[in-house]
PDB file of N, CA and C in Angstrom:
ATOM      1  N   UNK A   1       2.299  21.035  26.229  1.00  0.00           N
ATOM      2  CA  UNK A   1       2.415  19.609  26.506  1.00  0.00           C
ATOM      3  C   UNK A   1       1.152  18.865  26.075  1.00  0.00           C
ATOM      4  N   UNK A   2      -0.092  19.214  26.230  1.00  0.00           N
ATOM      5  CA  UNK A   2      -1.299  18.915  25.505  1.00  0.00           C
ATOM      6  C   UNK A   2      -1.412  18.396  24.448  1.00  0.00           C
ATOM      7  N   UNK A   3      -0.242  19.098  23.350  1.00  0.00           N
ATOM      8  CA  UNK A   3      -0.430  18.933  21.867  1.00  0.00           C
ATOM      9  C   UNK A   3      -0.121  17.320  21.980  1.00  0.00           C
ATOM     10  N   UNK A   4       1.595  17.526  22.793  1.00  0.00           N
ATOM     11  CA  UNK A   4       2.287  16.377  22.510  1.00  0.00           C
ATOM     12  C   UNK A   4       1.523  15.403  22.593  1.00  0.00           C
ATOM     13  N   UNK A   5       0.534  15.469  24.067  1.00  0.00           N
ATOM     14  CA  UNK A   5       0.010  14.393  24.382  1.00  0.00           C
ATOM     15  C   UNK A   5      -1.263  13.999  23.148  1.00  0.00           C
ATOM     16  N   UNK A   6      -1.629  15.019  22.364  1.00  0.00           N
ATOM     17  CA  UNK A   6      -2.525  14.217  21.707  1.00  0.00           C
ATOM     18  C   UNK A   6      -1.864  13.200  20.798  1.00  0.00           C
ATOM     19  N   UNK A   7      -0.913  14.060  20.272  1.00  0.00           N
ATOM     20  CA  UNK A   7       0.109  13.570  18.704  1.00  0.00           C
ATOM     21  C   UNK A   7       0.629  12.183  19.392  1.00  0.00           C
ATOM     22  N   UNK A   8       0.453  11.812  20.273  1.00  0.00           N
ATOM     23  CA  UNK A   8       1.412  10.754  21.114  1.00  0.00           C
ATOM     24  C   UNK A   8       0.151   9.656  20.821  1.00  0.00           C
ATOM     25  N   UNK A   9      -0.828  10.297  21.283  1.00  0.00           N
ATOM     26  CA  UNK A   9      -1.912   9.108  21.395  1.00  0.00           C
ATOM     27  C   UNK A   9      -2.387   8.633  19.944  1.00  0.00           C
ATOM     28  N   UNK A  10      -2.290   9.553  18.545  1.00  0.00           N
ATOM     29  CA  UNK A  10      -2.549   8.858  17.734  1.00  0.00           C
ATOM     30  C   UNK A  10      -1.369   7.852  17.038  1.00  0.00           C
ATOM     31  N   UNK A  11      -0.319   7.483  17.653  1.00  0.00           N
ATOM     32  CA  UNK A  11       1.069   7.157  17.247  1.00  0.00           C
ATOM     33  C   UNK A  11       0.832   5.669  17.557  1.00  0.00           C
ATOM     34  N   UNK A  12       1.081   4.937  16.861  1.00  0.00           N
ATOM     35  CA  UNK A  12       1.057   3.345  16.987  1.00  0.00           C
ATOM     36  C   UNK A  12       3.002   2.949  17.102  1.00  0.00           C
ATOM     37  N   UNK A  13       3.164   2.259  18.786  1.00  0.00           N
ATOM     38  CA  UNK A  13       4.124   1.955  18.988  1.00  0.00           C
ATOM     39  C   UNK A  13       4.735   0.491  18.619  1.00  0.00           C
ATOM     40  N   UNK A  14       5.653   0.515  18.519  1.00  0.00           N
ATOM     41  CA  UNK A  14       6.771  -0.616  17.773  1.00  0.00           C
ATOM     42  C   UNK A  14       6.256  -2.085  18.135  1.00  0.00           C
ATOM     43  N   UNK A  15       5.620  -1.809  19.720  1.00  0.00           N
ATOM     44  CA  UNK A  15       5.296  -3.964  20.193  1.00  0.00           C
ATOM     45  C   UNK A  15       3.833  -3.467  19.425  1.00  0.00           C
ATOM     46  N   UNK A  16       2.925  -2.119  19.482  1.00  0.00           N
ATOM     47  CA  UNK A  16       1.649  -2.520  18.570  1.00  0.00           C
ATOM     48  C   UNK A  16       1.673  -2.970  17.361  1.00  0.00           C
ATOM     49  N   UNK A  17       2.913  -2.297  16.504  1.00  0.00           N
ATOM     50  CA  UNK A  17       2.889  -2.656  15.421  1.00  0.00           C
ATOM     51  C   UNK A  17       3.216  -4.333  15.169  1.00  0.00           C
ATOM     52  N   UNK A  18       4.136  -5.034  15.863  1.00  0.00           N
ATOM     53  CA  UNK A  18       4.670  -6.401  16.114  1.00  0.00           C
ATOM     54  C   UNK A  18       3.764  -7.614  16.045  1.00  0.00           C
ATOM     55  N   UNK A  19       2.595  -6.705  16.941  1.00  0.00           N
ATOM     56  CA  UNK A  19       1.557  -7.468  17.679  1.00  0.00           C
ATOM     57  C   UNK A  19       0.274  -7.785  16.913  1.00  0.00           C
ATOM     58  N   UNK A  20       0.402  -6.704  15.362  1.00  0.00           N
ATOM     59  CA  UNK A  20      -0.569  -6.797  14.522  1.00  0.00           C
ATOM     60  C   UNK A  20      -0.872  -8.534  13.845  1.00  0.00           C
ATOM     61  N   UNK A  21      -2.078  -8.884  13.508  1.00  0.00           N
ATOM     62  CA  UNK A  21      -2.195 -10.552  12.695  1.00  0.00           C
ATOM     63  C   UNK A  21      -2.340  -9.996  11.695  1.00  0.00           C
ATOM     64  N   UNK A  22      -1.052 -10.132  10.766  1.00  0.00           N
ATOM     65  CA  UNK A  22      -0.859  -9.868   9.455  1.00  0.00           C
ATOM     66  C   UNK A  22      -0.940 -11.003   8.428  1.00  0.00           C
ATOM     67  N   UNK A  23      -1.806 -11.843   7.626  1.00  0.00           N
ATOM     68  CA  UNK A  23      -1.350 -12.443   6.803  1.00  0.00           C
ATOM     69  C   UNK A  23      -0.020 -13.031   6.165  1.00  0.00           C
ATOM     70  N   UNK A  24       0.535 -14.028   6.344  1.00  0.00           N
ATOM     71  CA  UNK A  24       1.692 -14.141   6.095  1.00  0.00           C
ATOM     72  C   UNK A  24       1.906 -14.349   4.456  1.00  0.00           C
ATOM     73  N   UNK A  25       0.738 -14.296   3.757  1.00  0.00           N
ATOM     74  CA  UNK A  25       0.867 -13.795   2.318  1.00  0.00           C
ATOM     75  C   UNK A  25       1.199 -12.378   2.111  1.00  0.00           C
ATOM     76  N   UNK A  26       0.584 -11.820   2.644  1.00  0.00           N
ATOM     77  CA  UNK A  26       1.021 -10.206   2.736  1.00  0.00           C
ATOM     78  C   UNK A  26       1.954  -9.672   3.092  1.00  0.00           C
ATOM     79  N   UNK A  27       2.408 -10.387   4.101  1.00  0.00           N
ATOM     80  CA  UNK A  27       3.825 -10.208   4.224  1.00  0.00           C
ATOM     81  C   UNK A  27       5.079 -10.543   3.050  1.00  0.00           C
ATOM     82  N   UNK A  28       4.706 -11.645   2.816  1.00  0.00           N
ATOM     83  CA  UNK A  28       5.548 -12.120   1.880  1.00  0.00           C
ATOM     84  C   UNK A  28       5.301 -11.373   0.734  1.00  0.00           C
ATOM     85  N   UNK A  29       4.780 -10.671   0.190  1.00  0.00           N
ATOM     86  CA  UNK A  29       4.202 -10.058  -0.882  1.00  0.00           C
ATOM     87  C   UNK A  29       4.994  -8.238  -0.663  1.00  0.00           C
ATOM     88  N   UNK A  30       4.731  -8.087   0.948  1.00  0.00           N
ATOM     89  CA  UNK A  30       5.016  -6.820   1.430  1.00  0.00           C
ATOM     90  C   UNK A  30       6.984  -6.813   0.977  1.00  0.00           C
ATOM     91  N   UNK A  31       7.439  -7.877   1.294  1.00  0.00           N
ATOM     92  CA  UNK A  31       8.858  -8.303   0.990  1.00  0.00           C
ATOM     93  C   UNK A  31       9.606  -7.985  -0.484  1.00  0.00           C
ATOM     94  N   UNK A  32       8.764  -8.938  -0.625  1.00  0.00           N
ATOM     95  CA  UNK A  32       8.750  -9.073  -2.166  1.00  0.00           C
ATOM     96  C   UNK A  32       9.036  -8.063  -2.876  1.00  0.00           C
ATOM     97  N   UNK A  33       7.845  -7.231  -2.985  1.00  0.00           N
ATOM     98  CA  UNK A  33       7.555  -5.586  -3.223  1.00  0.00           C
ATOM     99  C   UNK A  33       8.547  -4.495  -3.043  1.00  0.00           C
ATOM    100  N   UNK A  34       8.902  -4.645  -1.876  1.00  0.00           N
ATOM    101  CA  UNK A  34      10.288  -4.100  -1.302  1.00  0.00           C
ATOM    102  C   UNK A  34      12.154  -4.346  -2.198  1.00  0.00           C
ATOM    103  N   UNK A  35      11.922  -5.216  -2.275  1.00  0.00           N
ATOM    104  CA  UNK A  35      13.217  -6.301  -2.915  1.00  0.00           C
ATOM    105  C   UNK A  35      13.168  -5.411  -4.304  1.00  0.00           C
ATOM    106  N   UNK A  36      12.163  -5.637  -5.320  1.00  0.00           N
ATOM    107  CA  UNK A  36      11.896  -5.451  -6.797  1.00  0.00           C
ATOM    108  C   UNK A  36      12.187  -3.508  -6.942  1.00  0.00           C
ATOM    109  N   UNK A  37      12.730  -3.365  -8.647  1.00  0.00           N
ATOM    110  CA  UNK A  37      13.069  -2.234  -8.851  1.00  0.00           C
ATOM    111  C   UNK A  37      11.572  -1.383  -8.701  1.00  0.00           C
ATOM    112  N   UNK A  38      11.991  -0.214  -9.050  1.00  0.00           N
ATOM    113  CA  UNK A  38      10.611   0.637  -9.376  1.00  0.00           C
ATOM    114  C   UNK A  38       9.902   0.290 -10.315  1.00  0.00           C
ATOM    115  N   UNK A  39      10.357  -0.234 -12.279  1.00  0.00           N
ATOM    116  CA  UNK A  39      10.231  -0.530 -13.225  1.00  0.00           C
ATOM    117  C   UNK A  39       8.656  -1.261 -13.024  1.00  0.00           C
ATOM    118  N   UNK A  40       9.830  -2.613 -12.162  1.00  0.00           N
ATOM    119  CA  UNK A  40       9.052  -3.776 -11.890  1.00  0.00           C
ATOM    120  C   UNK A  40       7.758  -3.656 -10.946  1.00  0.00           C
ATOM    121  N   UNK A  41       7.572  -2.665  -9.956  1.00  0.00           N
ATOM    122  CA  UNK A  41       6.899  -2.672  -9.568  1.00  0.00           C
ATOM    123  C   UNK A  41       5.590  -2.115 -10.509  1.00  0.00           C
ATOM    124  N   UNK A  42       5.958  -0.921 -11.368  1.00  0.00           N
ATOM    125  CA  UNK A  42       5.130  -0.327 -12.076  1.00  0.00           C
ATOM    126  C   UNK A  42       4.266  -1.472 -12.613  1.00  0.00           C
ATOM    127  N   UNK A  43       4.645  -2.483 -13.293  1.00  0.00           N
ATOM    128  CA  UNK A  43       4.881  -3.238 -14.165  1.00  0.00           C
ATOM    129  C   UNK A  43       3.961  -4.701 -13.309  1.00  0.00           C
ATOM    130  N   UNK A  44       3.900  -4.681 -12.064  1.00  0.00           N
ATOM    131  CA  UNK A  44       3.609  -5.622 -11.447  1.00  0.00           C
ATOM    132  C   UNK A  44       1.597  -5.453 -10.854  1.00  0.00           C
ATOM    133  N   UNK A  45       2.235  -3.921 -10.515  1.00  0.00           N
ATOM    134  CA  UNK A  45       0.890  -2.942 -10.138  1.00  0.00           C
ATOM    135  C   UNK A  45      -0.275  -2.846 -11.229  1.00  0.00           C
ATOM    136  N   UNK A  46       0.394  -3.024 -12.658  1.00  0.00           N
ATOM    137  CA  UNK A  46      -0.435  -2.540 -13.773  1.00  0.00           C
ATOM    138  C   UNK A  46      -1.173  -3.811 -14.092  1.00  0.00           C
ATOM    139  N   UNK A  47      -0.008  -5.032 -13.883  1.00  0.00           N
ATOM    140  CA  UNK A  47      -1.112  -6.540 -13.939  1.00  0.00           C
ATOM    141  C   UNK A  47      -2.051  -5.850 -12.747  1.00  0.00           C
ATOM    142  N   UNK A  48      -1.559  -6.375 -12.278  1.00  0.00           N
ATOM    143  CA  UNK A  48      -2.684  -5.909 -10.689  1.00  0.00           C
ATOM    144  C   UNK A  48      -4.074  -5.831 -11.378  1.00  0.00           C
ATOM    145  N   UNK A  49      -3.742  -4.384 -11.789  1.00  0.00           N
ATOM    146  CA  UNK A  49      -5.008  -3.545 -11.553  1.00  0.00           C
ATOM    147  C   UNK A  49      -5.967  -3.693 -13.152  1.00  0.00           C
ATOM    148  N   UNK A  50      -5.401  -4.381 -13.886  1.00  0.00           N
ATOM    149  CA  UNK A  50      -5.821  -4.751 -15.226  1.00  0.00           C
ATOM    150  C   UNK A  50      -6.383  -5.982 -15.176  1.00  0.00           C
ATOM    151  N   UNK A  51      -5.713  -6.818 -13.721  1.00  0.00           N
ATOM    152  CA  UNK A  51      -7.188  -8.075 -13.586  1.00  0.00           C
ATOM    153  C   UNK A  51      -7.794  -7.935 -12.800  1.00  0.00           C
ATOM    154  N   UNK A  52      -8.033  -6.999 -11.935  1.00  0.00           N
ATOM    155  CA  UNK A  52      -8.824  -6.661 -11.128  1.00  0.00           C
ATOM    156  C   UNK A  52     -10.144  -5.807 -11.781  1.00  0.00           C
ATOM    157  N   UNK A  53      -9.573  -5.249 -12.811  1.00  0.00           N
ATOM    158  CA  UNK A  53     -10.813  -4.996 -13.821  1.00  0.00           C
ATOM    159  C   UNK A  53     -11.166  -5.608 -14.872  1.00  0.00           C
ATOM    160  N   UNK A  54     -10.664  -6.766 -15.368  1.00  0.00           N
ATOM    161  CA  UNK A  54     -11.765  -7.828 -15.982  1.00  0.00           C
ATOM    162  C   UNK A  54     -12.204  -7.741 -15.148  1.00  0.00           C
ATOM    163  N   UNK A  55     -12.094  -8.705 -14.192  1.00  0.00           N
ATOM    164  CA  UNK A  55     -12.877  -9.049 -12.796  1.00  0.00           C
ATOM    165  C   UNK A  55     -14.360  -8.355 -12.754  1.00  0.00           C
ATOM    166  N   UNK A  56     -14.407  -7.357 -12.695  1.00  0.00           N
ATOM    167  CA  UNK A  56     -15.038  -6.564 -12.409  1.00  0.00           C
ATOM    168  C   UNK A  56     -15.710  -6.226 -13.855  1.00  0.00           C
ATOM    169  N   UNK A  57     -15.371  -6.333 -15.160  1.00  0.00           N
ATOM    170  CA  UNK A  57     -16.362  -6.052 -16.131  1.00  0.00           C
ATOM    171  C   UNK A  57     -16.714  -7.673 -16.080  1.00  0.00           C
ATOM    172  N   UNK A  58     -16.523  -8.505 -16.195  1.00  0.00           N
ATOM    173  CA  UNK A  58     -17.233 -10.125 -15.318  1.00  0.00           C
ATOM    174  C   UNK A  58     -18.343  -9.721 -14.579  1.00  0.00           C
ATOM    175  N   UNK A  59     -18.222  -9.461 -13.550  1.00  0.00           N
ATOM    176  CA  UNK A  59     -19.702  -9.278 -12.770  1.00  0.00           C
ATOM    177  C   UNK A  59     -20.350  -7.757 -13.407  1.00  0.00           C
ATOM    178  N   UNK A  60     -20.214  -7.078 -14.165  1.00  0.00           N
ATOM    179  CA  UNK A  60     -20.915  -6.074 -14.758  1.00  0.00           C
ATOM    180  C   UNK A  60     -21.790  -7.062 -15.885  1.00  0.00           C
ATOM    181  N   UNK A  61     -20.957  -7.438 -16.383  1.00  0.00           N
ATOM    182  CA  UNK A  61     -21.996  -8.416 -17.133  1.00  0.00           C
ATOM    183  C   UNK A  61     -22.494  -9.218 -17.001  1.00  0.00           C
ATOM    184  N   UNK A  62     -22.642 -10.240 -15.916  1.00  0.00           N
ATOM    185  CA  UNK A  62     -23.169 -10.967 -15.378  1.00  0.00           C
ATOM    186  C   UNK A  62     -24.905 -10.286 -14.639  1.00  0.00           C
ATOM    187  N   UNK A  63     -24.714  -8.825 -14.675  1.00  0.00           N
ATOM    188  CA  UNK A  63     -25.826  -8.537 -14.057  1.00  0.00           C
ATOM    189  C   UNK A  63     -26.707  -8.115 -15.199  1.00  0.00           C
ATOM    190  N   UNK A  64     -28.087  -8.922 -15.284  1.00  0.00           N
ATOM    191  CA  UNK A  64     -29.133  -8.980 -16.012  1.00  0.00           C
ATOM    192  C   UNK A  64     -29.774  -7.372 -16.627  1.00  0.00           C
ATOM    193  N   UNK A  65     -29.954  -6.827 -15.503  1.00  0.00           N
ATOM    194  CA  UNK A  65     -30.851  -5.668 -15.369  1.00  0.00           C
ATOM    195  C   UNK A  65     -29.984  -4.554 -15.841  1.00  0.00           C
ATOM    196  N   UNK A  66     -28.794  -4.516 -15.924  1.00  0.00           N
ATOM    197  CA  UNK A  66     -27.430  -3.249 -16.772  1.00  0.00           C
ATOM    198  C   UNK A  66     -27.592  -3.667 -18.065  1.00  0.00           C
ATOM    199  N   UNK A  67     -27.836  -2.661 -18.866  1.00  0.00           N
ATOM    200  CA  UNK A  67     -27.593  -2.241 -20.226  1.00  0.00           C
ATOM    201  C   UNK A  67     -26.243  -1.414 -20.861  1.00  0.00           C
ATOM    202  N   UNK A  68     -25.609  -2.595 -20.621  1.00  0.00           N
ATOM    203  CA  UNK A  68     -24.114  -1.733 -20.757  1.00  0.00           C
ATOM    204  C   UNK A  68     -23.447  -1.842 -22.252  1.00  0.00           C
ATOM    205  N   UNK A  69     -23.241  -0.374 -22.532  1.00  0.00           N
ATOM    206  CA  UNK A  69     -22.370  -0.675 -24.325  1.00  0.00           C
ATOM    207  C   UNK A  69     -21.041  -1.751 -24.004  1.00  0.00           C
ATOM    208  N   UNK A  70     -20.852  -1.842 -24.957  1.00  0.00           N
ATOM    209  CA  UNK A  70     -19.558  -2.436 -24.855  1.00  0.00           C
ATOM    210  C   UNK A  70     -18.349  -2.074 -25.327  1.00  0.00           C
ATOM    211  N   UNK A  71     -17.963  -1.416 -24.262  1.00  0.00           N
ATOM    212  CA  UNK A  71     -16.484  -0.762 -23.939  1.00  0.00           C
ATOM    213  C   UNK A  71     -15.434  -1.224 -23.810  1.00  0.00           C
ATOM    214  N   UNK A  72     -15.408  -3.043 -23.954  1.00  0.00           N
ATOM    215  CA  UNK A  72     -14.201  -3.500 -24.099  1.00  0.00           C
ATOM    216  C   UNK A  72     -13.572  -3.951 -25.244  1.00  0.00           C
TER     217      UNK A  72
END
């Protein structure tokens, strides 16, 4: 009965989950996501993560003191 009781305590119940302050962009996004094929998601994920790295070679170059080739 021990076990149960631990496995119990790391378990997040249905009003905790309810009760979470979720962004209602995220939600809507969480929806969204849900709705769309696999294709599309692939496809949605890959923008994603392809401006999230400009982004990010942006502030690589923005920093003075990096001597970075240029890999793009």
């Amino acid at each position: 009965m021990e076990v149960n009781d631990k496995e119990e305590q790391g378990k997040t119940t249905v009003e905790e989950t309810v009760n979470l302050k979720i962004p209602k962009q995220v939600l809507d996004f969480a929806e969204f996501y849900a709705e769309i094929g696999s294709m599309e998601r692939d496809a949605l994920l890959t923008k994603i993560v392809i401006e999230r790295l400009r982004e990010m070679k942006e502030q690589f170059i923005t920093l003075p003191y990096l001597q970075i080739p240029e890999l793009w």
